[in-house]
N, C-alpha and C. Protein backbone atom coordinates (compact mmCIF):
# COMPACT_ATOMS: atom_id res chain seq x y z
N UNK A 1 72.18 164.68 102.66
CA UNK A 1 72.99 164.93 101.48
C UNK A 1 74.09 163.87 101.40
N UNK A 2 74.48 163.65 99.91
CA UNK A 2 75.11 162.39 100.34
C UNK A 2 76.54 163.03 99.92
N UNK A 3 77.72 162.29 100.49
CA UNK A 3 78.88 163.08 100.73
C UNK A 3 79.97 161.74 99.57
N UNK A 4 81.24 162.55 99.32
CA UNK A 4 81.60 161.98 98.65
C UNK A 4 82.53 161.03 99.41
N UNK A 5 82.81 159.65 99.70
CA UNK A 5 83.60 158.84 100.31
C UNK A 5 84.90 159.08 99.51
N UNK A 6 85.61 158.81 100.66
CA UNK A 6 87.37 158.98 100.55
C UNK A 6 87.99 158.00 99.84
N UNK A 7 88.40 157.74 99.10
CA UNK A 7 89.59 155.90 98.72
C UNK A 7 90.59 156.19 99.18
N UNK A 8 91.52 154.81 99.88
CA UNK A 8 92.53 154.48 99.90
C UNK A 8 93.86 155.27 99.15
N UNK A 9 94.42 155.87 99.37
CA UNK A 9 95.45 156.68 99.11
C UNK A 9 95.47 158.26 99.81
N UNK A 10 93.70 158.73 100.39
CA UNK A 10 93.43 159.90 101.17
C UNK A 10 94.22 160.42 102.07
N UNK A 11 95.31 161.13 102.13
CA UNK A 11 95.83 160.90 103.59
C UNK A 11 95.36 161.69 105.18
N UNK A 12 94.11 161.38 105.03
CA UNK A 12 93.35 162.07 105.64
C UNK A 12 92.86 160.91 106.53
N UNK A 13 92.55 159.44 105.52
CA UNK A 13 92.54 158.70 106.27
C UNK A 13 93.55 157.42 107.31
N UNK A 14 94.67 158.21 107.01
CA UNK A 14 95.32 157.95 107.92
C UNK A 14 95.66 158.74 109.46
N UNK A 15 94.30 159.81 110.07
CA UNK A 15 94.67 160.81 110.30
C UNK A 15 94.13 160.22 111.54
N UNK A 16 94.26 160.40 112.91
CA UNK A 16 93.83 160.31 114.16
C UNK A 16 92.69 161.47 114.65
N UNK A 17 91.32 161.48 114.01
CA UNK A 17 90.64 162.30 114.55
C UNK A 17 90.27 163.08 116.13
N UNK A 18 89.89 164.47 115.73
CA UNK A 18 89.70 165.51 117.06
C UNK A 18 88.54 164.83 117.65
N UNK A 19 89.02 165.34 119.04
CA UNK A 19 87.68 165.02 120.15
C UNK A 19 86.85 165.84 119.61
N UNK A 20 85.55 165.56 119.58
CA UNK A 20 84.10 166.74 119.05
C UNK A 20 84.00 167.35 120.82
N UNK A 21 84.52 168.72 120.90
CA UNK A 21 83.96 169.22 122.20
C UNK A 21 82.56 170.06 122.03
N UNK A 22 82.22 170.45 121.02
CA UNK A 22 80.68 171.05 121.29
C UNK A 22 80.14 169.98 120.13
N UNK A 23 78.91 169.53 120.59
CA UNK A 23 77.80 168.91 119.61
C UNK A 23 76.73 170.35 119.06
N UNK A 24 77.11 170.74 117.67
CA UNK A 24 76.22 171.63 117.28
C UNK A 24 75.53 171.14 116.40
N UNK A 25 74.59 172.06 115.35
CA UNK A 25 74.00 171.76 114.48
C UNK A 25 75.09 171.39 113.52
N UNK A 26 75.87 171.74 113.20
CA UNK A 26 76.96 171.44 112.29
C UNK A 26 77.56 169.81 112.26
N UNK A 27 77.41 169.57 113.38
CA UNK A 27 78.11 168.17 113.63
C UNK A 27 77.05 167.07 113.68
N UNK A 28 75.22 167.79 114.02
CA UNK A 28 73.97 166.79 113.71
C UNK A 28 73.92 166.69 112.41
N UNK A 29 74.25 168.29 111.81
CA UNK A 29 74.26 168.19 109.77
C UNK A 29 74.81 166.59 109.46
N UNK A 30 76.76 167.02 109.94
CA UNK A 30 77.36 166.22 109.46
C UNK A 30 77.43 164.45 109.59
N UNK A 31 76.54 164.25 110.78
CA UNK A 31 76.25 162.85 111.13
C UNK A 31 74.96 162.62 110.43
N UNK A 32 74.06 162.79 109.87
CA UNK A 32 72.98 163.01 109.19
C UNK A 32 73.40 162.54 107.48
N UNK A 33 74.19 163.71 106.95
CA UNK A 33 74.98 163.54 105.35
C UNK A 33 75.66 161.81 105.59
N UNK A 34 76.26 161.22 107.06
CA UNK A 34 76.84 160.25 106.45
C UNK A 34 76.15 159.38 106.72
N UNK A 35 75.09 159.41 107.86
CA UNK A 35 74.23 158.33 107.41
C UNK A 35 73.77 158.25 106.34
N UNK A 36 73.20 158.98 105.19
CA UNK A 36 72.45 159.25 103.93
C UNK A 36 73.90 158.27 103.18
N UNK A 37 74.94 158.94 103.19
CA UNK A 37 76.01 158.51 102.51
C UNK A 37 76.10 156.90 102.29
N UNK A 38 76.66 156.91 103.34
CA UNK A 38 76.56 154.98 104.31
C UNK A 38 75.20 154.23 103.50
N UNK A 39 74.10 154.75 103.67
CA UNK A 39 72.87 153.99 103.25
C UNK A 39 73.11 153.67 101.42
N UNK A 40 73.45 155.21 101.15
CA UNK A 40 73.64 155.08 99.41
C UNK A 40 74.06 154.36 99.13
N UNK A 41 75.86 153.73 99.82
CA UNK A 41 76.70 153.18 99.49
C UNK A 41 76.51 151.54 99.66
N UNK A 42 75.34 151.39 101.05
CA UNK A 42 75.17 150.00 101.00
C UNK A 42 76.38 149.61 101.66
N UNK A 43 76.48 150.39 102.91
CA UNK A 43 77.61 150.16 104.12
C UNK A 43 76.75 149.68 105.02
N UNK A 44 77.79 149.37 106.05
CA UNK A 44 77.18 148.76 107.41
C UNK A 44 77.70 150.15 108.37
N UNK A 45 78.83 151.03 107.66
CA UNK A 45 79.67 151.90 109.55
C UNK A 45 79.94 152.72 108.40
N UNK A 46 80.47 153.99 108.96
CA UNK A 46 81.07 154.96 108.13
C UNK A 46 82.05 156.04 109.16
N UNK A 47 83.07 156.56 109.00
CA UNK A 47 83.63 157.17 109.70
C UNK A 47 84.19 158.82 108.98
N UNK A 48 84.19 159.55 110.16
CA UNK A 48 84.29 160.85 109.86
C UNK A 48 85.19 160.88 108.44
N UNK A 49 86.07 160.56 108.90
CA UNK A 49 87.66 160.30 108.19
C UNK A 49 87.63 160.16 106.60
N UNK A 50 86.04 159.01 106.17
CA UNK A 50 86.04 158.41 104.79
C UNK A 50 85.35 159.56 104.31
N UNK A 51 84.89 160.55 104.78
CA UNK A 51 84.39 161.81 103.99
C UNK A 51 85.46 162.95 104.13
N UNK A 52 86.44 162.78 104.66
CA UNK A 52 87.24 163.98 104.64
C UNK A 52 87.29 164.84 105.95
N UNK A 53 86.92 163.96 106.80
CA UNK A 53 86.63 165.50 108.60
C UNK A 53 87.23 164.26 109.25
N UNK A 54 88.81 164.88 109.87
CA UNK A 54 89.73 163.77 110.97
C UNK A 54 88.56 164.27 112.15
N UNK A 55 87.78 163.83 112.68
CA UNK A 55 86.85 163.74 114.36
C UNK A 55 86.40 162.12 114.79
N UNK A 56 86.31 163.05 115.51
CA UNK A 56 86.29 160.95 116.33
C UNK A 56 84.12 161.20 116.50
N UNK A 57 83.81 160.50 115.43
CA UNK A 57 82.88 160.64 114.30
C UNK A 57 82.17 159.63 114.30
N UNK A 58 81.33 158.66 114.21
CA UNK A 58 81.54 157.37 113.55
C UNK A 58 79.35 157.04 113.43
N UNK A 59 79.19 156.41 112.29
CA UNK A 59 77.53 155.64 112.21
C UNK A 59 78.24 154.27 112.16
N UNK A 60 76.85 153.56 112.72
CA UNK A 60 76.85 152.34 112.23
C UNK A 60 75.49 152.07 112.16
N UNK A 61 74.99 150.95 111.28
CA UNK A 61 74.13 150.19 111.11
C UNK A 61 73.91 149.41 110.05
N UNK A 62 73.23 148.08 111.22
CA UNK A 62 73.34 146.65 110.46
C UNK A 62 71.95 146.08 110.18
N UNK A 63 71.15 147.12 109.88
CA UNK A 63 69.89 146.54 109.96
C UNK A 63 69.45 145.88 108.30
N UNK A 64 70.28 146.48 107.95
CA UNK A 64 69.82 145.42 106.39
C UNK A 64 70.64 144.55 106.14
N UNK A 65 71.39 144.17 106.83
CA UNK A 65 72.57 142.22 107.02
C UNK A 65 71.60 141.32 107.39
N UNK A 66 71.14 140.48 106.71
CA UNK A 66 70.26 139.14 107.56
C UNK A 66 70.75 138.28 108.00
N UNK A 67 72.57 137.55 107.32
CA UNK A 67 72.48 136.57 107.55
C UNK A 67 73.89 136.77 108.44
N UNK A 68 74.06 137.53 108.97
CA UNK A 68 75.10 138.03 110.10
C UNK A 68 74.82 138.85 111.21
N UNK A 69 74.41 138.04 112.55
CA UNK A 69 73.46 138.06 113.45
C UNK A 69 74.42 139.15 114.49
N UNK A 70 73.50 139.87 115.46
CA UNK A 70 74.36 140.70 116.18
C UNK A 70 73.79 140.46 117.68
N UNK A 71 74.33 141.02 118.68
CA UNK A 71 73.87 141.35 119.37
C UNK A 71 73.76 142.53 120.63
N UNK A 72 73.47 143.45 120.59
CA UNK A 72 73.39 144.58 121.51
C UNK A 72 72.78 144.84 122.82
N UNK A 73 73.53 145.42 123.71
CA UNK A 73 73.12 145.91 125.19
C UNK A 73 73.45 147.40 124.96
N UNK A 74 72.28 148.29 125.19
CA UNK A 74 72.39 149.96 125.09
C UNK A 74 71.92 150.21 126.51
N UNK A 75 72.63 151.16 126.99
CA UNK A 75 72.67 151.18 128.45
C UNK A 75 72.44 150.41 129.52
N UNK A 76 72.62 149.26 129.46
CA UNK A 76 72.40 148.24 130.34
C UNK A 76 71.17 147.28 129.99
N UNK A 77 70.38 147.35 128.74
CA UNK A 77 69.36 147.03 128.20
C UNK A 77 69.20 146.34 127.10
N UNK A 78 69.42 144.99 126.90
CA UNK A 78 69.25 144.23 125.60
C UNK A 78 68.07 145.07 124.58
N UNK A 79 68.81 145.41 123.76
CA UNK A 79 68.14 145.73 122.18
C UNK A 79 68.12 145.33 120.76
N UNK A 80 67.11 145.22 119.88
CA UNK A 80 68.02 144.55 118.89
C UNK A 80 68.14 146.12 117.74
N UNK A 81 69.44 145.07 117.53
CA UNK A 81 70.59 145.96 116.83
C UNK A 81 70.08 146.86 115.48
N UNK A 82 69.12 145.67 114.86
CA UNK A 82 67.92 146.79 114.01
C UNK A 82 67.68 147.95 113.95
N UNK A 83 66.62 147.53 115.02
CA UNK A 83 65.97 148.82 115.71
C UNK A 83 66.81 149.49 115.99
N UNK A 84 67.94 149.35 116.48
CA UNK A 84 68.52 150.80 117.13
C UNK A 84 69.98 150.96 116.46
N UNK A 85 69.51 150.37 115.05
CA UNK A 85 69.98 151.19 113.82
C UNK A 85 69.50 152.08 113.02
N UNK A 86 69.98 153.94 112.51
CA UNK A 86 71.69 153.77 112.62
C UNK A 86 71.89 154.10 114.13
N UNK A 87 72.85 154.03 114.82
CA UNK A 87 73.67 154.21 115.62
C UNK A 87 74.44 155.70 115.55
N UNK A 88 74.49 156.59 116.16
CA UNK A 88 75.80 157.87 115.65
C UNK A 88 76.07 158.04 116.88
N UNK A 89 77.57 157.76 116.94
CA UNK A 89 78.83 157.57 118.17
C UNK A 89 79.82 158.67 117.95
N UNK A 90 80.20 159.67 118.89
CA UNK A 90 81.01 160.69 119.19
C UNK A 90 81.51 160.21 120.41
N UNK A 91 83.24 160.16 119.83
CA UNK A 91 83.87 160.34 120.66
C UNK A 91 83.98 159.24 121.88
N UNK A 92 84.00 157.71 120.57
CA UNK A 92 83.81 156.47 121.33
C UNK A 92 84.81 155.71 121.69
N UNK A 93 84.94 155.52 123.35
CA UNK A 93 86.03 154.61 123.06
C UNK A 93 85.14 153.07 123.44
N UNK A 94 86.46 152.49 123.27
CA UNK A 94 86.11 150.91 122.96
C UNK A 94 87.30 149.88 124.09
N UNK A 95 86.82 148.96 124.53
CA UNK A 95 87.17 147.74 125.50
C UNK A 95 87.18 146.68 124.78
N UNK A 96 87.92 145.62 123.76
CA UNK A 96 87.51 144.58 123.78
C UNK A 96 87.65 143.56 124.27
N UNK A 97 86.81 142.30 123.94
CA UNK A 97 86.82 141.00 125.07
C UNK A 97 88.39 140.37 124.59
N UNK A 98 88.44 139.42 125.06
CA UNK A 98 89.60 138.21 125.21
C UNK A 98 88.98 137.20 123.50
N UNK A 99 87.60 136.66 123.80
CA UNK A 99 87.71 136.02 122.37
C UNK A 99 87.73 136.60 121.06
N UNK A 100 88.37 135.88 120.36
CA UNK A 100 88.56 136.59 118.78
C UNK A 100 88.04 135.70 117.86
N UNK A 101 87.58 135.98 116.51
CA UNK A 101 87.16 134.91 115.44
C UNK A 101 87.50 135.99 114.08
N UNK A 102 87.51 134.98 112.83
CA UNK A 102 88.38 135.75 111.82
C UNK A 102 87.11 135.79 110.53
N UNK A 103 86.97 136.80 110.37
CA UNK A 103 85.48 137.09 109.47
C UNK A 103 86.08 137.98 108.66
N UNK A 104 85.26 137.63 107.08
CA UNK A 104 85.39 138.71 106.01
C UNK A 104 84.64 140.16 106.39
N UNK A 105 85.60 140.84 105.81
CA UNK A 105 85.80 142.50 105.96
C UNK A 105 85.41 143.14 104.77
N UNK A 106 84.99 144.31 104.26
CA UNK A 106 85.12 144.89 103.25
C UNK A 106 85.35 146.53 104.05
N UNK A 107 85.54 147.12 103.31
CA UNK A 107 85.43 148.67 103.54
C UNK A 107 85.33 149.52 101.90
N UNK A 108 84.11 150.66 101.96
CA UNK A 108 83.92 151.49 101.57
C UNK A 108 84.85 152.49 100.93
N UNK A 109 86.04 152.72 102.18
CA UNK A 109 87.18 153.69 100.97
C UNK A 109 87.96 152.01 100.07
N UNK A 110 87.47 151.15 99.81
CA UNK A 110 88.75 150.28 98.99
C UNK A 110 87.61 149.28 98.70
N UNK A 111 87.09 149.85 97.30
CA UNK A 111 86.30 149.05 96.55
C UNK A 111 86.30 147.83 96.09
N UNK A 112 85.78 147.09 96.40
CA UNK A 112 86.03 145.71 95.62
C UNK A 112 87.00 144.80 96.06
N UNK A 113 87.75 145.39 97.64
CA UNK A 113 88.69 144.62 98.46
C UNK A 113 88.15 143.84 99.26
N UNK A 114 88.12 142.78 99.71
CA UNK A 114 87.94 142.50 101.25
C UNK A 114 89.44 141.17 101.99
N UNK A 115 88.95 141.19 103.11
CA UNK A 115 90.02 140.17 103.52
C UNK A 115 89.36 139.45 104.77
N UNK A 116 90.00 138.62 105.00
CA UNK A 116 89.61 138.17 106.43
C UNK A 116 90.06 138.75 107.45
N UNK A 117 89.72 138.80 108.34
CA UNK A 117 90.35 139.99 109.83
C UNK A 117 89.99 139.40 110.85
N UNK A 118 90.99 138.97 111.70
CA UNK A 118 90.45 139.13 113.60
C UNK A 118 90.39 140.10 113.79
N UNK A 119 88.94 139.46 114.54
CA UNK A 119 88.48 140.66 115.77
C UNK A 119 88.15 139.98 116.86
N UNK A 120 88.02 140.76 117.85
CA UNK A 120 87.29 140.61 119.16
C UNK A 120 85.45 139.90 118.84
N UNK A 121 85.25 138.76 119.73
CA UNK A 121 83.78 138.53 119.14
C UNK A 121 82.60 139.71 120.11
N UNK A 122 83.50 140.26 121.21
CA UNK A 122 82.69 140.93 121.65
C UNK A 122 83.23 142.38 122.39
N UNK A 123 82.64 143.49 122.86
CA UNK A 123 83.43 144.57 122.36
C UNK A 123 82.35 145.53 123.58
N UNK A 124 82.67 146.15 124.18
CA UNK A 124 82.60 147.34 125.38
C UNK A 124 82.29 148.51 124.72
N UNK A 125 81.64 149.49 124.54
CA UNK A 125 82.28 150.76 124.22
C UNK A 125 81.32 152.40 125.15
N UNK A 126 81.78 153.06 125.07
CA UNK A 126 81.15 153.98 125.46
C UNK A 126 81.15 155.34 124.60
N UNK A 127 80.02 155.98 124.41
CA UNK A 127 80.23 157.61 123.41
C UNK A 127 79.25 158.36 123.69
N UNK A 128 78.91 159.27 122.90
CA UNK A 128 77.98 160.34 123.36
C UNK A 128 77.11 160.51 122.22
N UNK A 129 75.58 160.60 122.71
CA UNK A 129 75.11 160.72 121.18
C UNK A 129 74.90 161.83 120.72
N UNK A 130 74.31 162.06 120.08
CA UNK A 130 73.87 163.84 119.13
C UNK A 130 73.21 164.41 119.91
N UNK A 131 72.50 163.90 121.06
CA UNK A 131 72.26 165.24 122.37
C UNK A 131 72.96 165.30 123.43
N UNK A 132 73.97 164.48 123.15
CA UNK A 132 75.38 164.84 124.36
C UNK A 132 75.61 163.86 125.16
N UNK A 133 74.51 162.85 125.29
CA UNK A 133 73.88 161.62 126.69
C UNK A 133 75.45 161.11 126.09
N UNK A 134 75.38 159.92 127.43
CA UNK A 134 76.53 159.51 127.71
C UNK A 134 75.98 157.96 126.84
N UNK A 135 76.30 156.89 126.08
CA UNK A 135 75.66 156.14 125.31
C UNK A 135 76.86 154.99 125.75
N UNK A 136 76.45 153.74 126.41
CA UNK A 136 77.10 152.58 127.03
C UNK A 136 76.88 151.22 126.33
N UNK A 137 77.24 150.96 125.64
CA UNK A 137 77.04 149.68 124.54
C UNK A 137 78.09 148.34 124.60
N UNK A 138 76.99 147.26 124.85
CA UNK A 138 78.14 145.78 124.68
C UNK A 138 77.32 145.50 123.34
N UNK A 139 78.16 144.65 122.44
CA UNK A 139 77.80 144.33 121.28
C UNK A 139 78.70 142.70 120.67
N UNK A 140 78.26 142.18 120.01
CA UNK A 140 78.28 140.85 119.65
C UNK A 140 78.34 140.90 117.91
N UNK A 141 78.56 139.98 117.35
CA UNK A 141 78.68 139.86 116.26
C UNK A 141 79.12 140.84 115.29
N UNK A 142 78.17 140.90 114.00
CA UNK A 142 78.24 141.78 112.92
C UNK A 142 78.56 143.62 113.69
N UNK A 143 77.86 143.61 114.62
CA UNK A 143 77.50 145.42 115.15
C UNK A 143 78.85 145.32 115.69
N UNK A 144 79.35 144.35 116.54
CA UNK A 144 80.98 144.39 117.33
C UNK A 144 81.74 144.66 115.91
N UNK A 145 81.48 144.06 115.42
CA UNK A 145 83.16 143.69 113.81
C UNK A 145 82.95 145.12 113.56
N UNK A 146 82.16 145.70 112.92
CA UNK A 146 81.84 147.09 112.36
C UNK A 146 81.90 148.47 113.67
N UNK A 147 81.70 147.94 114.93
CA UNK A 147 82.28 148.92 115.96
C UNK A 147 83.52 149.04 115.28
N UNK A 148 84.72 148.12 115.97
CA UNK A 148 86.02 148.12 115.94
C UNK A 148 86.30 148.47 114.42
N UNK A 149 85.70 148.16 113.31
CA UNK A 149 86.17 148.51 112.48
C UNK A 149 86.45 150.08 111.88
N UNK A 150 85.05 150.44 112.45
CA UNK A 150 85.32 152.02 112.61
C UNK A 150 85.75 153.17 113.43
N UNK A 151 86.11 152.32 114.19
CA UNK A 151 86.77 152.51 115.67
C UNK A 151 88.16 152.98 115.02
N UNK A 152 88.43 152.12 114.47
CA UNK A 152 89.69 151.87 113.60
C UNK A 152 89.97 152.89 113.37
N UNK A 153 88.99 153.53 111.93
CA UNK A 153 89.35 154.43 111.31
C UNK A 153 89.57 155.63 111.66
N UNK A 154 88.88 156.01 112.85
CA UNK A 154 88.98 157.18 113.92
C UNK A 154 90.40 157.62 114.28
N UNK A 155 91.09 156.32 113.96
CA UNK A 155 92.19 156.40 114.96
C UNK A 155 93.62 156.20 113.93
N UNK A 156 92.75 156.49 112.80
CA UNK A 156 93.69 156.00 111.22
C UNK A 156 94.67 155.00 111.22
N UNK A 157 93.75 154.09 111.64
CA UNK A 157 93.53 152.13 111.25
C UNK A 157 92.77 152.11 110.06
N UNK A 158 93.57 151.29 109.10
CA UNK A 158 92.20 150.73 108.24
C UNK A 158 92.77 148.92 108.58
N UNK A 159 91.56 148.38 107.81
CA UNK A 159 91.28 147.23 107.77
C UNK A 159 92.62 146.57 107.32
N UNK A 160 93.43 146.79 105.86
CA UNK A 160 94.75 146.36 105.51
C UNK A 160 95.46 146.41 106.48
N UNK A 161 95.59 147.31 107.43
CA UNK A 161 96.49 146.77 108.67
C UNK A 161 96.45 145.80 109.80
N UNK A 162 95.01 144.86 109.31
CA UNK A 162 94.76 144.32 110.37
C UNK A 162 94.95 142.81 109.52
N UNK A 163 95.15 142.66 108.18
CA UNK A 163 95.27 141.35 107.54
C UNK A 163 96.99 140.71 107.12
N UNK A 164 96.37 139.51 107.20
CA UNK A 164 97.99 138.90 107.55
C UNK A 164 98.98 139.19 106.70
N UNK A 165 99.95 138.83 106.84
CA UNK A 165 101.46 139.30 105.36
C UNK A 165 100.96 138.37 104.23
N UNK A 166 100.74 137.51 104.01
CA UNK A 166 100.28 137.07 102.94
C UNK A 166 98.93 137.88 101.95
N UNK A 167 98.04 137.72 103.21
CA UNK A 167 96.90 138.50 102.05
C UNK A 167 97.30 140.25 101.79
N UNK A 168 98.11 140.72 102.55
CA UNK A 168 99.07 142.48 102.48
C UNK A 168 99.45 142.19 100.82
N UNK A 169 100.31 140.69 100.93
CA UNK A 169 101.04 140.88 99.55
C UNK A 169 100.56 140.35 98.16
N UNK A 170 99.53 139.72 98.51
CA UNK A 170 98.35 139.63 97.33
C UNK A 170 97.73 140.53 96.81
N UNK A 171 97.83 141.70 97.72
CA UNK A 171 97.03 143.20 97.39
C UNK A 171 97.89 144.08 96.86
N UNK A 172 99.02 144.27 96.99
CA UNK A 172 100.02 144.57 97.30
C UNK A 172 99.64 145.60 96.05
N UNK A 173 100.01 144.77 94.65
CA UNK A 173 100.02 145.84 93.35
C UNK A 173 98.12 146.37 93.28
N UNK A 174 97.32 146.15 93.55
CA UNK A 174 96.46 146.90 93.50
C UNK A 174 95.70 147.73 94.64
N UNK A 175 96.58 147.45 95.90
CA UNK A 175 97.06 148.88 96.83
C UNK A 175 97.32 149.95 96.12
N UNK A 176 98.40 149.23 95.59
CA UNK A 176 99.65 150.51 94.92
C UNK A 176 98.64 151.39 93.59
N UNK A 177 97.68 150.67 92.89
CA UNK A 177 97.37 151.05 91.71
C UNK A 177 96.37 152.06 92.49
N UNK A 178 95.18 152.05 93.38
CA UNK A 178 94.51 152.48 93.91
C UNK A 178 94.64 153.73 94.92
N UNK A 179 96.32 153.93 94.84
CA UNK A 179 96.69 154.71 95.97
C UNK A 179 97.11 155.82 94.55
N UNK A 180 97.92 155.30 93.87
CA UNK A 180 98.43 156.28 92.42
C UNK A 180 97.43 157.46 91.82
N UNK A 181 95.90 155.97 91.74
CA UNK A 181 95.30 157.23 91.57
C UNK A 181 94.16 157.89 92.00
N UNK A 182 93.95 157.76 93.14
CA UNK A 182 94.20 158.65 94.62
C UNK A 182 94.48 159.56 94.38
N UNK A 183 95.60 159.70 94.57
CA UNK A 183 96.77 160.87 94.51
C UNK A 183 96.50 161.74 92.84
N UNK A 184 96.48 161.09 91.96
CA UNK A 184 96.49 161.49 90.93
C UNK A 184 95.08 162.59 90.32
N UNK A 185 94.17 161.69 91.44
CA UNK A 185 92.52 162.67 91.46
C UNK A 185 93.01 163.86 91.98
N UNK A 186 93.48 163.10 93.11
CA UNK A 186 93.33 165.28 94.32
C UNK A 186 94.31 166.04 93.58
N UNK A 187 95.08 166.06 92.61
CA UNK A 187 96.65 166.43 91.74
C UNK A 187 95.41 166.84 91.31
N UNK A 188 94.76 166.60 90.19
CA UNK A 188 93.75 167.15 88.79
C UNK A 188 92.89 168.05 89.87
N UNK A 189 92.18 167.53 90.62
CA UNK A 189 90.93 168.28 91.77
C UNK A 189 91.74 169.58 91.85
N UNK A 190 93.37 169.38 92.56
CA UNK A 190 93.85 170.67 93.17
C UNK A 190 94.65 171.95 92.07
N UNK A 191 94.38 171.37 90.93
CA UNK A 191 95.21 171.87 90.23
C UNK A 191 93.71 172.64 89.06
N UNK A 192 92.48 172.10 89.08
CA UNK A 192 91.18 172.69 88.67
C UNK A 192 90.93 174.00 89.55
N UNK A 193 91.04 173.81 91.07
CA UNK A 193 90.44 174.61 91.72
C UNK A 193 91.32 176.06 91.62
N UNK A 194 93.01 175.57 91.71
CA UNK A 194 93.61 176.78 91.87
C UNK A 194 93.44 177.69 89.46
N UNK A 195 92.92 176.88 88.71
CA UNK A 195 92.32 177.53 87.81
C UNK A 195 91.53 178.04 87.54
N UNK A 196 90.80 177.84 88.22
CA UNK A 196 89.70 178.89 88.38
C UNK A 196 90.17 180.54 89.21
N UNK A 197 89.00 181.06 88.29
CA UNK A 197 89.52 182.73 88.76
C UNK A 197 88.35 182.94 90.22
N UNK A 198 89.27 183.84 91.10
CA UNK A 198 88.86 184.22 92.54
C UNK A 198 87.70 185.22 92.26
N UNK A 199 86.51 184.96 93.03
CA UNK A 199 85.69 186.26 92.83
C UNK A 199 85.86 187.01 93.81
């Protein structure tokens, strides 16, 4: 089912998601809806957060990027990143390396934005998958940028906090326009729901 993504002004996604302590059907549902979501949208990662649930949450997959190469180790085992896309990570943390390189970004809650961003070119992480296993991943390229990037959001990071003062203040008024009405949706959303009569 495909879920509705969050924009920029959510303050939900500024929220530091819960540890997931039981993996139920509820939480396979909900990693399931955002892969569907993610795919609709023509994402690479998606995080709990951009649908509205603060949990430390996160898909990724880069299997339809061609010309932004990756590279993956899943439990101690070179894989390619394709194949063992999507990815669904609970409760991941992350190590990154010493080198950095500065690559265009986009994100899903902030349409039609992107910027350039350092990151780490290569990236550690460890999580648990949807049957609980313990899941040990080094990653390279495109799959590293989109780790950390959703890593991020887990931890209510977005991408604008990671771009320099100059490109902050190039955005600056259509931050602001995008956050207004944000706010101005969930105002109409919250102000529909409490009109309606209780059954």
């Amino acid at each position: 089912m495909r879920l509705r993504i969050l924009q920029y002004g959510s303050p939900v996604l500024r929220a530091k998601g819960r540890r997931i302590e039981k993996i139920d059907d509820n939480i396979r549902q909900l990693a399931a809806d955002m892969i569907d979501t993610m795919h609709a949208a023509n994402g690479v990662g998606l995080a709990a957060q951009q649908i509205g649930e603060a949990l430390q949450l996160t898909v990724v997959d880069v299997s339809q990027v061609e010309d932004r190469p990756s590279t993956l180790k899943l439990n101690g085992r070179f894989v390619d990143p394709k194949a063992a896309s999507p990815l669904v990570l609970i409760n991941p943390e992350i190590v990154l390396g010493d080198e950095t390189s500065i690559g265009v970004e986009g994100c899903l809650s902030f349409p039609e934005i992107t910027g350039d961003i350092e990151r780490a070119e290569m990236v550690r992480a460890r999580a648990q998958g949807l049957d609980g296993s313990e899941i040990e991943l080094e990653a390279t390229g495109l799959f590293a940028r989109a780790l950390q990037h959703e890593i991020d959001h887990l931890n209510g990071i977005l991408f604008i906090d990671r771009m320099n003062s100059a490109a902050k203040t190039a955005l600056a008024s259509r931050l602001k326009k995008m956050q207004k009405e944000t706010e101005r949706g969930t105002r109409q959303n919250r102000q529909s729901v409490e009109a309606e009569p209780a059954l």
